[in-house]
Protein backbone atom coordinates (compact mmCIF):
# COMPACT_ATOMS: atom_id res chain seq x y z
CA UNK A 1 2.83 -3.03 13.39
CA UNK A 2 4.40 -6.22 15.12
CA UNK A 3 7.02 -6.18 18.04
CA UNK A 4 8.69 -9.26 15.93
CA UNK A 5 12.40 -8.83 15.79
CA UNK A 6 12.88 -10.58 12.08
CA UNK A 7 10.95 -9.11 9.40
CA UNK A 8 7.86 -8.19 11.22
CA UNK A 9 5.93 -6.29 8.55
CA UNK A 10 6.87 -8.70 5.87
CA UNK A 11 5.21 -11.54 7.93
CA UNK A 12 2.42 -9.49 9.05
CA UNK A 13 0.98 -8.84 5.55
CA UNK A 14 1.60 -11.92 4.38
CA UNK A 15 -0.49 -13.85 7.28
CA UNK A 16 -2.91 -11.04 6.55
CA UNK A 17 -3.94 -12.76 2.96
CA UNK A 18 -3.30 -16.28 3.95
CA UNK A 19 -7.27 -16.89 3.49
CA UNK A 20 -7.72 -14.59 0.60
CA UNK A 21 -7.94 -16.36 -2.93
CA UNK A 22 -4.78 -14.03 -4.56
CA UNK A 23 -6.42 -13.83 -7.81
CA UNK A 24 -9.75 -12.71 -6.61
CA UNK A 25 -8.21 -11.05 -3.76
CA UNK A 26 -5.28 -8.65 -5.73
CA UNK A 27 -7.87 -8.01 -8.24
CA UNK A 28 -10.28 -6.81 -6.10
CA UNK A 29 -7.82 -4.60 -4.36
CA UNK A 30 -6.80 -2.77 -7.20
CA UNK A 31 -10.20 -2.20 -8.29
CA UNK A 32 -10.69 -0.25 -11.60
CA UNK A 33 -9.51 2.73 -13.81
CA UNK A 34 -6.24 2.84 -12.56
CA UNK A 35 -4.81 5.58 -15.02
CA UNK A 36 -1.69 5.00 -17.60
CA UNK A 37 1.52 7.12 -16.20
CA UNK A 38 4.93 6.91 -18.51
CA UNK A 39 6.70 9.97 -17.23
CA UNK A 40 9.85 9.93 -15.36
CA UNK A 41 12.02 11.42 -12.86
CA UNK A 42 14.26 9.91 -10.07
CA UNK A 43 12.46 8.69 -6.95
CA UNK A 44 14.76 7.22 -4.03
CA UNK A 45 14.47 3.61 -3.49
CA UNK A 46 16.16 0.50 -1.62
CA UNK A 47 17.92 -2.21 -4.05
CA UNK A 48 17.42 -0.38 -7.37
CA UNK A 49 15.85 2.52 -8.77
CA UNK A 50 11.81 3.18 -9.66
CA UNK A 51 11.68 6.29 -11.87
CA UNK A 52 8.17 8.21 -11.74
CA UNK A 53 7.23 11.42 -11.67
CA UNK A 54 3.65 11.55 -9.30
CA UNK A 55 0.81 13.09 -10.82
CA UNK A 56 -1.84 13.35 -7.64
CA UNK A 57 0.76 13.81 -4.69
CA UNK A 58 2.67 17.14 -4.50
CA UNK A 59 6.34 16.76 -3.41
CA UNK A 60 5.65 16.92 0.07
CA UNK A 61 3.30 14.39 -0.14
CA UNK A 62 5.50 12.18 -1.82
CA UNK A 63 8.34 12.20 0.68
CA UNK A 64 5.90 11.26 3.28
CA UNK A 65 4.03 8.16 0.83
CA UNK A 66 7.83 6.71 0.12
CA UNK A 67 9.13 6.88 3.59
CA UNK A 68 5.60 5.11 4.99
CA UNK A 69 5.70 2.53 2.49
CA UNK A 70 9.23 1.91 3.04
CA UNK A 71 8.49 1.04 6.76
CA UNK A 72 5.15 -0.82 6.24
CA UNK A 73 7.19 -3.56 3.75
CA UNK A 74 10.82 -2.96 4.36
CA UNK A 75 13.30 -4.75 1.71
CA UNK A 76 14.57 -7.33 3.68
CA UNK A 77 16.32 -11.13 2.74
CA UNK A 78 12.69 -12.49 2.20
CA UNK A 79 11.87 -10.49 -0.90
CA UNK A 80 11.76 -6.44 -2.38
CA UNK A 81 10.33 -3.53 -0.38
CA UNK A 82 7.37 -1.41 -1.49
CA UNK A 83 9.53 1.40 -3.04
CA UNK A 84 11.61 -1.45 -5.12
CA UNK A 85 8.46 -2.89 -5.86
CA UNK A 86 6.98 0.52 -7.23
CA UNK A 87 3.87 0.79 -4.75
CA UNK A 88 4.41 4.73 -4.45
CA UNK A 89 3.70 4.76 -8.41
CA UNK A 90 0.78 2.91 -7.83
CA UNK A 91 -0.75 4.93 -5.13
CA UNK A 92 -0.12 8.01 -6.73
CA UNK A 93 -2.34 6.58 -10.15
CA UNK A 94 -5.15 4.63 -7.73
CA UNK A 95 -5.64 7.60 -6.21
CA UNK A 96 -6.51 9.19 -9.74
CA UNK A 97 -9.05 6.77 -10.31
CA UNK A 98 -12.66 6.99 -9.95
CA UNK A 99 -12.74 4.24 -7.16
CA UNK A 100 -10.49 6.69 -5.15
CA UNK A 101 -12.43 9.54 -5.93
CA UNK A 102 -15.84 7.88 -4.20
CA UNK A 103 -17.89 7.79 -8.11
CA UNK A 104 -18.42 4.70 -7.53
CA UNK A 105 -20.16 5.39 -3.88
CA UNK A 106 -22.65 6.73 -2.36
CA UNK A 107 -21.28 9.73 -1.03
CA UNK A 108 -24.25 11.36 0.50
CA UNK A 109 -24.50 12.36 3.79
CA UNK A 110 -25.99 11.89 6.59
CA UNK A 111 -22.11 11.07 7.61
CA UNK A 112 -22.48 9.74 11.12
CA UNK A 113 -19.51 7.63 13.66
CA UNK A 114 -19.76 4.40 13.10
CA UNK A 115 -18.79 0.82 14.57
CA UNK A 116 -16.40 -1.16 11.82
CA UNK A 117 -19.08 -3.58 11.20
CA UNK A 118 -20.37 -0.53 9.31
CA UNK A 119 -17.79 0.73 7.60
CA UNK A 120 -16.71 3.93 6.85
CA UNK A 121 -19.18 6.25 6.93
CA UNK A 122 -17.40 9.35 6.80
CA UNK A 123 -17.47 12.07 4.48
CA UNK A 124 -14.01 12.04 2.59
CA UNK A 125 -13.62 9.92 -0.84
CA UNK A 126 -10.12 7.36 -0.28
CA UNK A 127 -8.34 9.99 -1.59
CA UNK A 128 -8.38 12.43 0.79
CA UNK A 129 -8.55 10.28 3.21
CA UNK A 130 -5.06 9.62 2.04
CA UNK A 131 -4.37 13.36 1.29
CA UNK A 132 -5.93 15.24 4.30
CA UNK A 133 -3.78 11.91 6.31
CA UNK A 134 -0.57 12.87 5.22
CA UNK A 135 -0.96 16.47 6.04
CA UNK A 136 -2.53 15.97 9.92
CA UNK A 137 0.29 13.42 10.25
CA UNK A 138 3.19 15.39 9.13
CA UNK A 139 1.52 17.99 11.20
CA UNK A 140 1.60 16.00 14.18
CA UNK A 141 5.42 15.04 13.27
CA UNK A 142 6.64 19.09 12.97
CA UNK A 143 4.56 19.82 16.56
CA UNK A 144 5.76 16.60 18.01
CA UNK A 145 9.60 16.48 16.40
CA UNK A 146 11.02 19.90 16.68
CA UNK A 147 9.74 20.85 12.96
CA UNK A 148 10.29 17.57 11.34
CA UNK A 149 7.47 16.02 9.12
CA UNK A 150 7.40 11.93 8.83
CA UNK A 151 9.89 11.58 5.98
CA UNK A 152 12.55 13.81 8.26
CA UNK A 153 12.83 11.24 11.02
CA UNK A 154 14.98 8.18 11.30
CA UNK A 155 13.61 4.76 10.47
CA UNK A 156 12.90 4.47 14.57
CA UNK A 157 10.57 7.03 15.27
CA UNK A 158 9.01 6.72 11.86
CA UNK A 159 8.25 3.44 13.13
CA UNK A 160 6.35 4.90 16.37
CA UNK A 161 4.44 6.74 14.49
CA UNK A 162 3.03 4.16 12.55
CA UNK A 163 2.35 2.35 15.47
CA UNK A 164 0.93 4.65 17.50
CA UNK A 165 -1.30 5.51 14.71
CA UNK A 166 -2.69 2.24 13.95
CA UNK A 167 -3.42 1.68 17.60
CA UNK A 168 -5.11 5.40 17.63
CA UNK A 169 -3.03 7.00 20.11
CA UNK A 170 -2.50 9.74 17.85
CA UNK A 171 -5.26 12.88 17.99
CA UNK A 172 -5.22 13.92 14.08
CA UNK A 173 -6.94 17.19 13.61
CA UNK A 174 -9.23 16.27 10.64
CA UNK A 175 -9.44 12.47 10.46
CA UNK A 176 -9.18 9.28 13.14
CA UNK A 177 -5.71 8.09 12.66
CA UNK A 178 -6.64 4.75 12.90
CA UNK A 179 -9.00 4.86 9.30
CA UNK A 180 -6.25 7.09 7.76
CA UNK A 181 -3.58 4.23 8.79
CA UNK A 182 -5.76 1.39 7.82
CA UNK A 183 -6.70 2.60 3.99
CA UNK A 184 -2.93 3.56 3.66
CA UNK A 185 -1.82 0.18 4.40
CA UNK A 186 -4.94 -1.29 2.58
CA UNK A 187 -3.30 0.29 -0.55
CA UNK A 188 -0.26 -0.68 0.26
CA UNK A 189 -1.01 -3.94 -0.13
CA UNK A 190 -2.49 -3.53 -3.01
CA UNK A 191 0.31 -2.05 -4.46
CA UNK A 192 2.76 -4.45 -3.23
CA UNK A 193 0.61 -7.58 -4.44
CA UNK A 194 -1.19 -6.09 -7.92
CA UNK A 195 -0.47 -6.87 -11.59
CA UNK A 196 2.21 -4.93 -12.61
CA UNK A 197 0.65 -3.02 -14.96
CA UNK A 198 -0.92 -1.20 -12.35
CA UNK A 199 2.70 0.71 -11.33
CA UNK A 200 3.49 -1.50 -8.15
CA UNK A 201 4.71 -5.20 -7.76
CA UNK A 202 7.60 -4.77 -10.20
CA UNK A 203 8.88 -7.88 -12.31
CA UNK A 204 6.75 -9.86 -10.18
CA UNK A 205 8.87 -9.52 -6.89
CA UNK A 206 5.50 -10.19 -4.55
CA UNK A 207 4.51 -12.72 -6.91
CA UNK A 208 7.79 -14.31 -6.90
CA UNK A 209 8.22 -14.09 -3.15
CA UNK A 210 5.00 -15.92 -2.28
CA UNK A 211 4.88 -18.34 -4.71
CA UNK A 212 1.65 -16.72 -6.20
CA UNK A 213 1.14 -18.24 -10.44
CA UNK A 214 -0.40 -15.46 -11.13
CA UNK A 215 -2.28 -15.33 -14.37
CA UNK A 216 -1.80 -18.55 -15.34
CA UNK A 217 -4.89 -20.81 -17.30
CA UNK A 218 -5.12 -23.66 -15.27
CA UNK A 219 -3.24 -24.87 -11.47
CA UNK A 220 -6.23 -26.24 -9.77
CA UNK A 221 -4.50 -29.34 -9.11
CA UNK A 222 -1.97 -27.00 -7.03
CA UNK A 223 -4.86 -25.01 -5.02
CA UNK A 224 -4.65 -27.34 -2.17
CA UNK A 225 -0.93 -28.29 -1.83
CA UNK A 226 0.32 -26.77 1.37
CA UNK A 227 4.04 -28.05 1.51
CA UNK A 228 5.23 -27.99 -1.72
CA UNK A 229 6.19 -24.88 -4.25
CA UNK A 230 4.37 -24.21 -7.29
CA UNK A 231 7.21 -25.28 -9.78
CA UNK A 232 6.71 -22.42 -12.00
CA UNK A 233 7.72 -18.72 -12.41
CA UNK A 234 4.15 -16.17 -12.45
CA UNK A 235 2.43 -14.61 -15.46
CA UNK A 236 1.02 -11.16 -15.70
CA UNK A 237 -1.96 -9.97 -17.37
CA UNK A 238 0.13 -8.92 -20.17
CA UNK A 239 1.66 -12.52 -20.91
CA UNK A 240 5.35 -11.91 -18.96
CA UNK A 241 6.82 -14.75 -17.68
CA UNK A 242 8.34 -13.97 -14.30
């Protein structure tokens, strides 16, 4: 996380896909199998309301993925936060697909510490990376914080956290804190920037904010126009017009 006064997460994530294509890039993010979910129930958000009822993360769980999101892309005058947006929905059903669950992988040991130009090379599938994450962190939080997990701590010393683990100044019990923070905020970005039929990225806000066309036929002529806006609203996979 920046030191930036104004906005700094926002600008952060958005310099960090300046050289991605966005329709190869969001695509590729959100990889595949991505599971239907209709249910509701009432999840707290900034600037309205996204009701889902999570079918992967248990309630404790939950607290922890909206408060984390909510700091990593904060709704701010530039465009909708993550929980607005609805990427706690989508996390919850990526992490029910079979990309999250490592079928798609070769999972086999040996399971060795690696440099990054390597990769992960761990044992855990994404999604408990993400799971067994959330518990050493809130862990960490109710040792650290007189009892109090993540979600229980004002916006400030969420914040710390977050940065401390993404430098790896944190000592997690089961996992380095610095691939647990990356993958979360890889899939929050994925979230934030997907199609919205995958749960996040709701009415287009990202799309919107960014200027992205999204699923429209043909705007080659617009690929390499720096200082000008595309003219027109995004499409979705399903045919909306944002």
């Amino acid at each position: 996380m920046s030191d930036d006064q104004q906005s700094p997460s926002r600008r952060r994530l958005i310099k960090s896909l300046v050289f991605v294509p966005m329709g190869a890039g969001a695509a590729a993010a959100i990889h595949q199998g991505l599971p239907n979910a209709n249910a509701t129930a009432t999840a707290p958000a900034e600037g309205k309301p996204n009701p889902y009822t999570p079918k992967f993360f248990n309630a404790k769980e939950w607290k922890f993925v909206i408060a984390a999101v909510d700091r990593l892309i904060p709704h701010d005058e530039h465009g909708p936060g993550a929980v607005e947006s609805g990427v706690p929905e989508f996390l919850d059903r990526h992490m029910q697909s079979p990309y999250a669950s490592g079928s798609i992988w070769y999972m086999q040991g040996p399971f060795l510490e690696a440099t990054s130009d390597f990769g992960y090379q761990g044992k855990l599938a994404l999604k408990d990376i993400i799971r067994v994450g959330i518990a050493n962190v809130d862990a960490h939080c109710v040792k650290t914080y007189s009892g109090k997990a993540f979600a229980d701590l004002d916006v400030r010393m969420q914040e710390a956290v977050l940065k401390d683990l993404e430098g790896g100044k944190i000592k997690l019990a089961d996992i380095s804190s610095k691939t647990f923070f990356a993958d979360f905020l890889a899939e929050t970005r994925a979230g934030y920037f997907s199609d919205p039929s995958h749960g996040g990225n709701k009415d287009m806000g990202a799309w919107k904010m960014i200027g992205y066309p999204g699923m429209r036929g043909d705007y080659l002529e617009w690929v390499k126009i720096r200082d000008k806006p595309y003219p027109l609203g995004p499409v979705d996979l399903a045919g909306r017009r944002g």
